[in-house]
PDB file of N, CA and C in Angstrom:
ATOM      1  N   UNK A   1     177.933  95.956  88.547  1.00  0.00           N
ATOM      2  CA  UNK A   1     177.787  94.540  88.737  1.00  0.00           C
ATOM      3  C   UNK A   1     177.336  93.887  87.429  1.00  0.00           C
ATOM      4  N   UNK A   2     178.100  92.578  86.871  1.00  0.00           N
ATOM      5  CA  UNK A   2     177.632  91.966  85.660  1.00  0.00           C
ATOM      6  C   UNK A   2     175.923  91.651  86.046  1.00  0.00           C
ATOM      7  N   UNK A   3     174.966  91.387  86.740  1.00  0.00           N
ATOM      8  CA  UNK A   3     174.091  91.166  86.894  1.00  0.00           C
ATOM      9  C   UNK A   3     172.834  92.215  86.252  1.00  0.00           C
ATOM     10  N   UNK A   4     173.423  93.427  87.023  1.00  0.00           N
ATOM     11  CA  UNK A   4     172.572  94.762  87.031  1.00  0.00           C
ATOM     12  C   UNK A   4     172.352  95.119  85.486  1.00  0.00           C
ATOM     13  N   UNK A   5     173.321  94.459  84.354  1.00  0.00           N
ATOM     14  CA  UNK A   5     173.094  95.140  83.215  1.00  0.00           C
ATOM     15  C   UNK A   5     171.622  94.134  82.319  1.00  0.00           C
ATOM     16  N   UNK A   6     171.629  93.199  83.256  1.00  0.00           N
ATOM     17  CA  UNK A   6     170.822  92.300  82.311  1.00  0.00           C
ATOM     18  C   UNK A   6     169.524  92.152  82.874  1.00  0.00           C
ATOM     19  N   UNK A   7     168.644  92.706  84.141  1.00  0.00           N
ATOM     20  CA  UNK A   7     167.906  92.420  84.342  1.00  0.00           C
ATOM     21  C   UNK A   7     167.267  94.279  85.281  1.00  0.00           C
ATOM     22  N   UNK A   8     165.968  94.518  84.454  1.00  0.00           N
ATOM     23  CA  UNK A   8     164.969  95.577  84.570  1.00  0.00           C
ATOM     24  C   UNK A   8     164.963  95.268  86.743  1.00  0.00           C
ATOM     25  N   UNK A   9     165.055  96.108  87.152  1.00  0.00           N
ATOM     26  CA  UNK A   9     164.769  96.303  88.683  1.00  0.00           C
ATOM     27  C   UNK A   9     165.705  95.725  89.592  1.00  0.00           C
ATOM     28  N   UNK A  10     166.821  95.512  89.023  1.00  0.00           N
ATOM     29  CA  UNK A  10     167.237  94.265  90.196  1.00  0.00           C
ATOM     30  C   UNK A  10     167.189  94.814  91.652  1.00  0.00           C
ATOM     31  N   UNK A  11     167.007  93.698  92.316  1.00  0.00           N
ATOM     32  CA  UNK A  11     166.632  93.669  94.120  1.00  0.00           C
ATOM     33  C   UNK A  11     167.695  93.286  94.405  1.00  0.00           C
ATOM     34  N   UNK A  12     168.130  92.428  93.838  1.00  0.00           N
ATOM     35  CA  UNK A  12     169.400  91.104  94.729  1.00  0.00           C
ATOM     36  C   UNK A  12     169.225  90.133  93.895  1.00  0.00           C
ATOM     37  N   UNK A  13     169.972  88.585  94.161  1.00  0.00           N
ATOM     38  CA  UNK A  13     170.106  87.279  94.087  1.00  0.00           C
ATOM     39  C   UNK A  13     170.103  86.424  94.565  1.00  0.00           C
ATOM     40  N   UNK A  14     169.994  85.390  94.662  1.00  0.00           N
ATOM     41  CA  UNK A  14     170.186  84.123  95.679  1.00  0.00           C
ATOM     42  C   UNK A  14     170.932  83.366  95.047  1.00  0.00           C
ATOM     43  N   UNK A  15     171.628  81.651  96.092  1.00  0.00           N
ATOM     44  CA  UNK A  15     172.018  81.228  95.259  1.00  0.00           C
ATOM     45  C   UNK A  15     170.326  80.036  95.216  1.00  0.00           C
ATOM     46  N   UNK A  16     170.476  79.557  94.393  1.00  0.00           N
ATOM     47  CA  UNK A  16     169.229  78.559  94.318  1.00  0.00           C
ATOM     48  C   UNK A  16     169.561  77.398  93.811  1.00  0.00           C
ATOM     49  N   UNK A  17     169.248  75.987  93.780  1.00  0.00           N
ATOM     50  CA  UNK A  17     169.718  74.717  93.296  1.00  0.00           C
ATOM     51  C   UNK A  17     169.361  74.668  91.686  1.00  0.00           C
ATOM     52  N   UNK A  18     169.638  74.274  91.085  1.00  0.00           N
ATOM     53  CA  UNK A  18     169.002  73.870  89.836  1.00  0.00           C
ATOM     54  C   UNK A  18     169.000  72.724  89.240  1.00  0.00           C
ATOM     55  N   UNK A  19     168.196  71.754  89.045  1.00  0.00           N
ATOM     56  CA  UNK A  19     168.026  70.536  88.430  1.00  0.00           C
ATOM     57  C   UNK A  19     167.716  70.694  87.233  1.00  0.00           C
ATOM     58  N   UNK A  20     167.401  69.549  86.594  1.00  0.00           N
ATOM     59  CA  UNK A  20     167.102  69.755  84.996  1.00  0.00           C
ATOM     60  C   UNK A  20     166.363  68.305  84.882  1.00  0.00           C
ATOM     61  N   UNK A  21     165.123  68.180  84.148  1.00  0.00           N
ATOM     62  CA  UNK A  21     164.552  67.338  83.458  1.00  0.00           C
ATOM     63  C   UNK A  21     164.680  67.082  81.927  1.00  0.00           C
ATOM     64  N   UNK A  22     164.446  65.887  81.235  1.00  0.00           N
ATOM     65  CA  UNK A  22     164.310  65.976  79.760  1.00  0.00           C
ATOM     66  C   UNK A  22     163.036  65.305  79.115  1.00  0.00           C
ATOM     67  N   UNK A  23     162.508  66.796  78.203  1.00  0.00           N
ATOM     68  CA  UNK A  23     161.144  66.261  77.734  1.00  0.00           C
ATOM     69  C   UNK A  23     161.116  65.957  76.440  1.00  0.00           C
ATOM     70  N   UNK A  24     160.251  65.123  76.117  1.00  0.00           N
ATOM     71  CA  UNK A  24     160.058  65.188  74.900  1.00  0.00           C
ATOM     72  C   UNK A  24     158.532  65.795  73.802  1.00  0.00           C
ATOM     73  N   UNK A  25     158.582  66.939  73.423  1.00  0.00           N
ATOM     74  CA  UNK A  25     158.340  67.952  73.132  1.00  0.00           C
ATOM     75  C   UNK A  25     157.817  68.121  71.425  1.00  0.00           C
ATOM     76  N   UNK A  26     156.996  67.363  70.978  1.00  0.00           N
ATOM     77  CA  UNK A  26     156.336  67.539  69.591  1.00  0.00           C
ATOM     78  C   UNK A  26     157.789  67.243  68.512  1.00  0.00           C
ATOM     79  N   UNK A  27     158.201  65.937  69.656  1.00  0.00           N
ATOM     80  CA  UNK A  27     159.306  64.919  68.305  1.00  0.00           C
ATOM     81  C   UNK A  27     160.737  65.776  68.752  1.00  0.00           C
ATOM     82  N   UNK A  28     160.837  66.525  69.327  1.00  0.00           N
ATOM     83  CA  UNK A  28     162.388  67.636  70.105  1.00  0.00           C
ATOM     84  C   UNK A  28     162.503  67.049  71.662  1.00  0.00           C
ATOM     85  N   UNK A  29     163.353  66.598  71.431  1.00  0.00           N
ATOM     86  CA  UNK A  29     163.959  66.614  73.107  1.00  0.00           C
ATOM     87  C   UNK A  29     164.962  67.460  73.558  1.00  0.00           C
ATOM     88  N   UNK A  30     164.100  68.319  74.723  1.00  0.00           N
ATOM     89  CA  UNK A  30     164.349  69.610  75.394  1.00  0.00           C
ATOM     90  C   UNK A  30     164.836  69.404  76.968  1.00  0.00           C
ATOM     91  N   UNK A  31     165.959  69.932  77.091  1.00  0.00           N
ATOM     92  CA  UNK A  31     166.550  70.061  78.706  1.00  0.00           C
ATOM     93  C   UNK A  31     165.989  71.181  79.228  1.00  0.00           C
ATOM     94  N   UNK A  32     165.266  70.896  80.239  1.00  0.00           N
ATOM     95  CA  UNK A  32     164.525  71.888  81.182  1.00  0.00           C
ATOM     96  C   UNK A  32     164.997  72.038  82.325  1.00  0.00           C
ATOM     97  N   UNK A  33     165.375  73.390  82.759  1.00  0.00           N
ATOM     98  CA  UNK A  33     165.877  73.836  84.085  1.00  0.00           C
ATOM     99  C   UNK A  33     165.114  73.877  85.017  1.00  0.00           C
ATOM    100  N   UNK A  34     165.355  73.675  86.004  1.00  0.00           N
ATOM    101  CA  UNK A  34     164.337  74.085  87.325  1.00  0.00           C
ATOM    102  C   UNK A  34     165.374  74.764  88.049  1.00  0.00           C
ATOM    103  N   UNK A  35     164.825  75.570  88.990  1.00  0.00           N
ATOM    104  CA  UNK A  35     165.435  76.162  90.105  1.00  0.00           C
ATOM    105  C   UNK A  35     164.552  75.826  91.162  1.00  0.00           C
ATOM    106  N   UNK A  36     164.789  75.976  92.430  1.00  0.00           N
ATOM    107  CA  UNK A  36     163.960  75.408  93.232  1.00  0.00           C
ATOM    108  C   UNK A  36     165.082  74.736  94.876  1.00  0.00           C
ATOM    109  N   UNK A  37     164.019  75.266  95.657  1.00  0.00           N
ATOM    110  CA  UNK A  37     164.317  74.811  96.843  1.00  0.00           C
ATOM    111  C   UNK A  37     163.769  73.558  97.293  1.00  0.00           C
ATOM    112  N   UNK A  38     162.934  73.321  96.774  1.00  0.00           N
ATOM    113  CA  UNK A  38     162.007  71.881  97.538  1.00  0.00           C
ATOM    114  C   UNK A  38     162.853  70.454  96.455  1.00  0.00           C
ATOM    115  N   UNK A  39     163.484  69.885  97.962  1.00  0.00           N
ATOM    116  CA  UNK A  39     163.812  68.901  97.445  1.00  0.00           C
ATOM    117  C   UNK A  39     163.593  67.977  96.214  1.00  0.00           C
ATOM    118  N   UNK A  40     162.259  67.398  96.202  1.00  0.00           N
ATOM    119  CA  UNK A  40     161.842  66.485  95.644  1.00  0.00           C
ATOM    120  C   UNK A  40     160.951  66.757  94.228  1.00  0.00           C
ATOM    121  N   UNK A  41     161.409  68.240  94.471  1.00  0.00           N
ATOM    122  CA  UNK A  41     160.140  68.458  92.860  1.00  0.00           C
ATOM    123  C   UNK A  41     161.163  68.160  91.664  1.00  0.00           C
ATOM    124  N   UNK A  42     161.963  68.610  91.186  1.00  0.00           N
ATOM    125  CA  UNK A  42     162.782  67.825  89.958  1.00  0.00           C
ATOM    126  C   UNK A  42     163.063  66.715  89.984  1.00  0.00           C
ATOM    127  N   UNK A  43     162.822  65.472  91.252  1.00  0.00           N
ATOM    128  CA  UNK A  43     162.370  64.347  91.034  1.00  0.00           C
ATOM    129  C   UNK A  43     161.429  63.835  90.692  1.00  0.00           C
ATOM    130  N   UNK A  44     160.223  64.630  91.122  1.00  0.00           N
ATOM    131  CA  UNK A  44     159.365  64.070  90.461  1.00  0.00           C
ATOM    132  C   UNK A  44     158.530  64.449  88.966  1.00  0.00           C
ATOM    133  N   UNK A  45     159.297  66.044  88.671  1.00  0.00           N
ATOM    134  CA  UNK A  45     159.047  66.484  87.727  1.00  0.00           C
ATOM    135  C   UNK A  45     159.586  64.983  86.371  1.00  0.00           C
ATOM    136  N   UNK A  46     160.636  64.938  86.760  1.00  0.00           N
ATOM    137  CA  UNK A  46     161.503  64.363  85.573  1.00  0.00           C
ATOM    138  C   UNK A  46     161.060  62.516  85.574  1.00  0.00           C
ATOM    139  N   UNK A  47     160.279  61.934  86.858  1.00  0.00           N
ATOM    140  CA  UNK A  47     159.530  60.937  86.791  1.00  0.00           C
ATOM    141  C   UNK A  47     157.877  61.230  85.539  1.00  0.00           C
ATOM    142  N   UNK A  48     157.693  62.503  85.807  1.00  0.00           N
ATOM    143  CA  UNK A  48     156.350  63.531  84.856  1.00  0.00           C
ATOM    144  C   UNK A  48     157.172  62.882  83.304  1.00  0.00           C
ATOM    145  N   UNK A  49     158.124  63.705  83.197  1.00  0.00           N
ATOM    146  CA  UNK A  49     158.469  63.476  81.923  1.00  0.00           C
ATOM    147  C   UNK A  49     159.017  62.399  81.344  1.00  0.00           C
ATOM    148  N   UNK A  50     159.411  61.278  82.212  1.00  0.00           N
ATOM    149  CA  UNK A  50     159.654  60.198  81.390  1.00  0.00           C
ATOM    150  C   UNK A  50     158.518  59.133  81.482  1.00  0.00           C
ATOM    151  N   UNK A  51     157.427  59.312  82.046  1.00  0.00           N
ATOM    152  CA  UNK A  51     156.207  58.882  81.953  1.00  0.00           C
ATOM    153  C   UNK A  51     155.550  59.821  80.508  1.00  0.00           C
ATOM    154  N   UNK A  52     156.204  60.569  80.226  1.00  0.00           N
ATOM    155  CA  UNK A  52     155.628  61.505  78.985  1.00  0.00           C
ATOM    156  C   UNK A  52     156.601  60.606  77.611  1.00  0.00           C
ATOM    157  N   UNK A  53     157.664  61.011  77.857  1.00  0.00           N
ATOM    158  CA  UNK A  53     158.849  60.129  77.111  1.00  0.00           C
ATOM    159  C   UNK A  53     158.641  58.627  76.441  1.00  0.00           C
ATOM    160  N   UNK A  54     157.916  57.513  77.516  1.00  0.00           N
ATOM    161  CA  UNK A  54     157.808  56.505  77.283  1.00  0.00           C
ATOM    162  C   UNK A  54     155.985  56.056  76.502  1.00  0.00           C
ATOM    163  N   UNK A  55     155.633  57.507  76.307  1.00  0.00           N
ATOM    164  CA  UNK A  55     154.535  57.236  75.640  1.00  0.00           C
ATOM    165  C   UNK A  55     154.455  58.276  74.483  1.00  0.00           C
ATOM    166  N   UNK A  56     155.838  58.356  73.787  1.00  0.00           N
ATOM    167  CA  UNK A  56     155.702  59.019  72.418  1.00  0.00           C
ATOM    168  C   UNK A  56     155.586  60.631  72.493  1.00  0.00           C
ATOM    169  N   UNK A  57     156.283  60.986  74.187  1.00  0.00           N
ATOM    170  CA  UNK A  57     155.694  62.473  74.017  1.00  0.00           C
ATOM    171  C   UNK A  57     155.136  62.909  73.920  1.00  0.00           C
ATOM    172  N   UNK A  58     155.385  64.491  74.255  1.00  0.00           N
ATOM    173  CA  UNK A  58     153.624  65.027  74.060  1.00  0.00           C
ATOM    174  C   UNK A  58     153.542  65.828  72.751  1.00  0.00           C
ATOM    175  N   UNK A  59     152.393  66.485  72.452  1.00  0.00           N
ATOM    176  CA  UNK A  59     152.193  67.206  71.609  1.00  0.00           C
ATOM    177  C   UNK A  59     151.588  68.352  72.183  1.00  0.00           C
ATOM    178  N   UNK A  60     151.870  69.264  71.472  1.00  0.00           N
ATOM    179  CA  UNK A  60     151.337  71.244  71.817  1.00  0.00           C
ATOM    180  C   UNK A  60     151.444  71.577  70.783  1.00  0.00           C
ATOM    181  N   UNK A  61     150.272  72.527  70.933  1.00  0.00           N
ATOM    182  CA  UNK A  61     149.930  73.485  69.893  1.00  0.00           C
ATOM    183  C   UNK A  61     149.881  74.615  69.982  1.00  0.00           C
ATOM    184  N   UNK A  62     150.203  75.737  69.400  1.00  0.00           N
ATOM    185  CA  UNK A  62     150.344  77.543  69.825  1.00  0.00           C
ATOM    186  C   UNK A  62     149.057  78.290  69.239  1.00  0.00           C
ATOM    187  N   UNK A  63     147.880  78.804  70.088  1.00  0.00           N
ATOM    188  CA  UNK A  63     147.094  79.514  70.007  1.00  0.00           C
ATOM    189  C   UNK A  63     147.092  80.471  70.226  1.00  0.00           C
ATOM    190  N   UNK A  64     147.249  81.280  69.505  1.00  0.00           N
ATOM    191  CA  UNK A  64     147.293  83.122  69.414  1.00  0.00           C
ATOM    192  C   UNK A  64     148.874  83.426  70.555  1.00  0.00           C
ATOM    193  N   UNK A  65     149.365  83.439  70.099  1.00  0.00           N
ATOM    194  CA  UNK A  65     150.782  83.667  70.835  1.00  0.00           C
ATOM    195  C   UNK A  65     150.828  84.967  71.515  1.00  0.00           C
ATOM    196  N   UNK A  66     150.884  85.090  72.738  1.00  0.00           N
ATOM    197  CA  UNK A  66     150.973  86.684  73.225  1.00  0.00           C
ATOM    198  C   UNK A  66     151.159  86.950  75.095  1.00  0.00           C
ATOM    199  N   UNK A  67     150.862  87.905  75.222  1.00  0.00           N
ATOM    200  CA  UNK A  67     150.443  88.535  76.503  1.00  0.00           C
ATOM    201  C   UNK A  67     149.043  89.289  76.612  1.00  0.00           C
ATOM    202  N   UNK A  68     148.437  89.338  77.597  1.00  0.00           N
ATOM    203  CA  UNK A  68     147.376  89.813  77.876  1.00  0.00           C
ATOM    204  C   UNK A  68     147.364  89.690  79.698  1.00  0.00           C
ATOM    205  N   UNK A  69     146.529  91.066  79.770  1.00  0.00           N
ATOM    206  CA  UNK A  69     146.673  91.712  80.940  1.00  0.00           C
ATOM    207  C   UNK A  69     144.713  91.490  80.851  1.00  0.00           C
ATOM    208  N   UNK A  70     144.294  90.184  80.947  1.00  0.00           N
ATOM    209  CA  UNK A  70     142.923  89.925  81.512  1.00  0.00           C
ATOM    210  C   UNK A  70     142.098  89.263  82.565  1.00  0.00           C
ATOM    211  N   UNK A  71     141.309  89.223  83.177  1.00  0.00           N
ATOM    212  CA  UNK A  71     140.506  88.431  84.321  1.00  0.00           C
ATOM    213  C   UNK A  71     140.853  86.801  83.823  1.00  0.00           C
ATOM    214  N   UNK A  72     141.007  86.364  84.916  1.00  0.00           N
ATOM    215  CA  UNK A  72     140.925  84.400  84.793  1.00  0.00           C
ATOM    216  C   UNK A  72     139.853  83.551  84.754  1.00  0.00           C
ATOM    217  N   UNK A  73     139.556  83.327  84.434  1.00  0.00           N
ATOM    218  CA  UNK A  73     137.967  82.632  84.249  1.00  0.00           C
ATOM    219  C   UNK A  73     137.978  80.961  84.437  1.00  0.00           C
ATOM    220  N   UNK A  74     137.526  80.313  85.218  1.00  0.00           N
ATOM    221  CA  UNK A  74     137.719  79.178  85.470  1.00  0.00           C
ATOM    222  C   UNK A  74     136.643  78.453  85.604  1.00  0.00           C
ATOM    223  N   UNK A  75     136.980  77.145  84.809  1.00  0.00           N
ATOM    224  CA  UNK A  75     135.609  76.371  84.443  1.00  0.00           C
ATOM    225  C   UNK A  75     136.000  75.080  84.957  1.00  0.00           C
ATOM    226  N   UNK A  76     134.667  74.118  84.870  1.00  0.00           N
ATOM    227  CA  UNK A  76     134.709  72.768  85.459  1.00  0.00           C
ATOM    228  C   UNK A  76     135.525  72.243  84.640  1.00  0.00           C
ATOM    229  N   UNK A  77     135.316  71.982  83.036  1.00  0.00           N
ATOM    230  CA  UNK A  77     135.484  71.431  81.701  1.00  0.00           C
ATOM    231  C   UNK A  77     136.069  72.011  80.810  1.00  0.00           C
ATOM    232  N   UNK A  78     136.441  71.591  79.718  1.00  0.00           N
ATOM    233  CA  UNK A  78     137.007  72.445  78.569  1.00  0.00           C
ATOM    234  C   UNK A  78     136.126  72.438  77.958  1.00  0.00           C
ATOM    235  N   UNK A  79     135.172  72.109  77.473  1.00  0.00           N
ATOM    236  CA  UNK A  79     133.964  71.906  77.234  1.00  0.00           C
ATOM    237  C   UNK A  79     133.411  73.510  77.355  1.00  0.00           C
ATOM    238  N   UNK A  80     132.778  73.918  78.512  1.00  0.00           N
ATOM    239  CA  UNK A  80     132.368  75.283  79.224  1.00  0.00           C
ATOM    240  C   UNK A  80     133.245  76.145  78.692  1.00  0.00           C
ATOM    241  N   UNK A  81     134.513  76.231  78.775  1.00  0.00           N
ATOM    242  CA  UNK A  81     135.384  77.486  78.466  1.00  0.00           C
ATOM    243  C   UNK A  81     135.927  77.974  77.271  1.00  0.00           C
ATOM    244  N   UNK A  82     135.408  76.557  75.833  1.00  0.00           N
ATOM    245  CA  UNK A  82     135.344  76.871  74.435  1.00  0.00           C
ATOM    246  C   UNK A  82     133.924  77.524  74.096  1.00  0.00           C
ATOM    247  N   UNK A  83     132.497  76.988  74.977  1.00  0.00           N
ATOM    248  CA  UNK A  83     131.824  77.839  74.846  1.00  0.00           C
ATOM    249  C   UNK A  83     132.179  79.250  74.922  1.00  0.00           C
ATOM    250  N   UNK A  84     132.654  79.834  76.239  1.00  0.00           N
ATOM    251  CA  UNK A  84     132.994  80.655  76.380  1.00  0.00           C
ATOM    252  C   UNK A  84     133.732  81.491  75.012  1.00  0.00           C
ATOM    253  N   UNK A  85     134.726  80.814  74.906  1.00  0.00           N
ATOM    254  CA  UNK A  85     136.025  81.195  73.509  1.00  0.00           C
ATOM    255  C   UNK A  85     134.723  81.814  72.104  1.00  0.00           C
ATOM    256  N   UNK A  86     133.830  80.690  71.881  1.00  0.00           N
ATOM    257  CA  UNK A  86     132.922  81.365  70.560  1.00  0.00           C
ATOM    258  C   UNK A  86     131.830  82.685  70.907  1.00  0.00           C
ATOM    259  N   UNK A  87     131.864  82.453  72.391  1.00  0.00           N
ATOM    260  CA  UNK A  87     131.108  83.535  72.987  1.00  0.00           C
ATOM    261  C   UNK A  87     131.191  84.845  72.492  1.00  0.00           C
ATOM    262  N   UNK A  88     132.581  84.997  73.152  1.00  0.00           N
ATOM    263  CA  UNK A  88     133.433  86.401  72.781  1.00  0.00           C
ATOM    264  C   UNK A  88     134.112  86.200  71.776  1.00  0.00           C
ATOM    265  N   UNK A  89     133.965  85.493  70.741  1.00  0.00           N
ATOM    266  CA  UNK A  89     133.878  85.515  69.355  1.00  0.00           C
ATOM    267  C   UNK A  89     133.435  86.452  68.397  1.00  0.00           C
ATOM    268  N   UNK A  90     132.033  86.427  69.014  1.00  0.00           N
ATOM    269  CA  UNK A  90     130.789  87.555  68.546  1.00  0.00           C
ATOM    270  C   UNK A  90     131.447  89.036  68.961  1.00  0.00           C
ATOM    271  N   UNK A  91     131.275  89.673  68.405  1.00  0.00           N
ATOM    272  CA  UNK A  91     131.699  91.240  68.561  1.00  0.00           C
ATOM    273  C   UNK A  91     130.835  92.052  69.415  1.00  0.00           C
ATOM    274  N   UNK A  92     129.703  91.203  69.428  1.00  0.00           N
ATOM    275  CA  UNK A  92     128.544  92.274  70.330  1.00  0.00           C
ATOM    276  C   UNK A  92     128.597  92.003  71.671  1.00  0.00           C
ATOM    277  N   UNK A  93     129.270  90.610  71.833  1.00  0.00           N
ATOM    278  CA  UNK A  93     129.063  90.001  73.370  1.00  0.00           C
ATOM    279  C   UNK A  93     130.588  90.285  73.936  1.00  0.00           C
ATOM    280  N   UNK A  94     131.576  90.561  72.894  1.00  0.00           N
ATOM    281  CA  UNK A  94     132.473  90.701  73.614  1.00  0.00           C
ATOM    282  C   UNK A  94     132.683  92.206  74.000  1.00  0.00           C
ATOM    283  N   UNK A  95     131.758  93.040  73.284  1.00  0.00           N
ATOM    284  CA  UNK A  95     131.421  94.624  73.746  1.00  0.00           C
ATOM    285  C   UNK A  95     130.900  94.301  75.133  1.00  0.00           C
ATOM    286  N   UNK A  96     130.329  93.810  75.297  1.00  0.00           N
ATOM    287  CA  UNK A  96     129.270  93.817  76.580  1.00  0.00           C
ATOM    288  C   UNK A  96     130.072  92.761  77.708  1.00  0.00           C
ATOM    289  N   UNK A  97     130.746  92.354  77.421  1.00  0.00           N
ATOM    290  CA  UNK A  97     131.710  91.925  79.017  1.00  0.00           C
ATOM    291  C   UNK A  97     132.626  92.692  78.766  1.00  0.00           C
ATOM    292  N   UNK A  98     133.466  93.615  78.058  1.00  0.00           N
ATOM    293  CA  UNK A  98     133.892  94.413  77.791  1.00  0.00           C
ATOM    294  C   UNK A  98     133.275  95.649  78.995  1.00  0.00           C
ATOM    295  N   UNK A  99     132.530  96.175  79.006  1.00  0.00           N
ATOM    296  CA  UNK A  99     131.948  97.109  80.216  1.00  0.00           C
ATOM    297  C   UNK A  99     131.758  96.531  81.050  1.00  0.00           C
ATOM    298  N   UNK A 100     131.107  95.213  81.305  1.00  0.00           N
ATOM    299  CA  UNK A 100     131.092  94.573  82.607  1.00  0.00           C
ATOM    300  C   UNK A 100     132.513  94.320  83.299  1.00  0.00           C
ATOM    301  N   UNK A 101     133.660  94.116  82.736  1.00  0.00           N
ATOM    302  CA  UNK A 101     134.722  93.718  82.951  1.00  0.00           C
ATOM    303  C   UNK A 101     135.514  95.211  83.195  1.00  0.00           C
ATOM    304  N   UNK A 102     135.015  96.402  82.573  1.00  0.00           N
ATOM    305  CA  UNK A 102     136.248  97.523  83.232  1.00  0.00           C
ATOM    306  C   UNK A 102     134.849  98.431  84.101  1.00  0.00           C
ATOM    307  N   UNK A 103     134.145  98.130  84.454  1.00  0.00           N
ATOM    308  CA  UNK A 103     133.480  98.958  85.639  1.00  0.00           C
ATOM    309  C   UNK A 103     134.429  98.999  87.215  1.00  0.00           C
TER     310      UNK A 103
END
């Protein structure tokens, strides 16, 4: 099957709808796919993005680019969770949730 060569485990397929929004993306305007069964979300996704659109777009920035296989930690603020970030900054503190974290 053309499918089976391109994807690790295959189970099966569906067919699924696909809509598309357009963002505007640090000065790039990008066509975004959705797939999706629920009616109304690529409507209102693409209402998201031209409420993004009509105010100059957004901007993003790439911090440490990767994967990681770690606990989620969830804070009130961003505020709390940059503490956090200089926390385990330190080498000694990040030893020590380091054992707390693989017990």
């Amino acid at each position: 099957m053309f499918y089976q060569k391109r994807c690790e485990m295959l189970g099966g397929y569906v067919q699924i709808p696909v809509g598309d929004s357009g963002l505007l993306l640090n000065g790039i305007k990008y066509l975004v796919p959705m797939a999706t069964t629920e009616g109304c979300l690529v409507a209102s996704a693409n209402r998201g993005c031209k409420a993004i659109f009509a105010f100059r777009g957004a901007t993003s920035v790439l911090f440490r680019d990767g994967m990681t296989r770690a606990p989620v930690v969830r804070f009130a603020s961003t505020k709390r969770a940059m503490e956090l970030k200089f926390f385990l900054e330190n080498p000694l503190n990040f030893d020590t949730l380091t054992v707390i974290f693989n017990k």
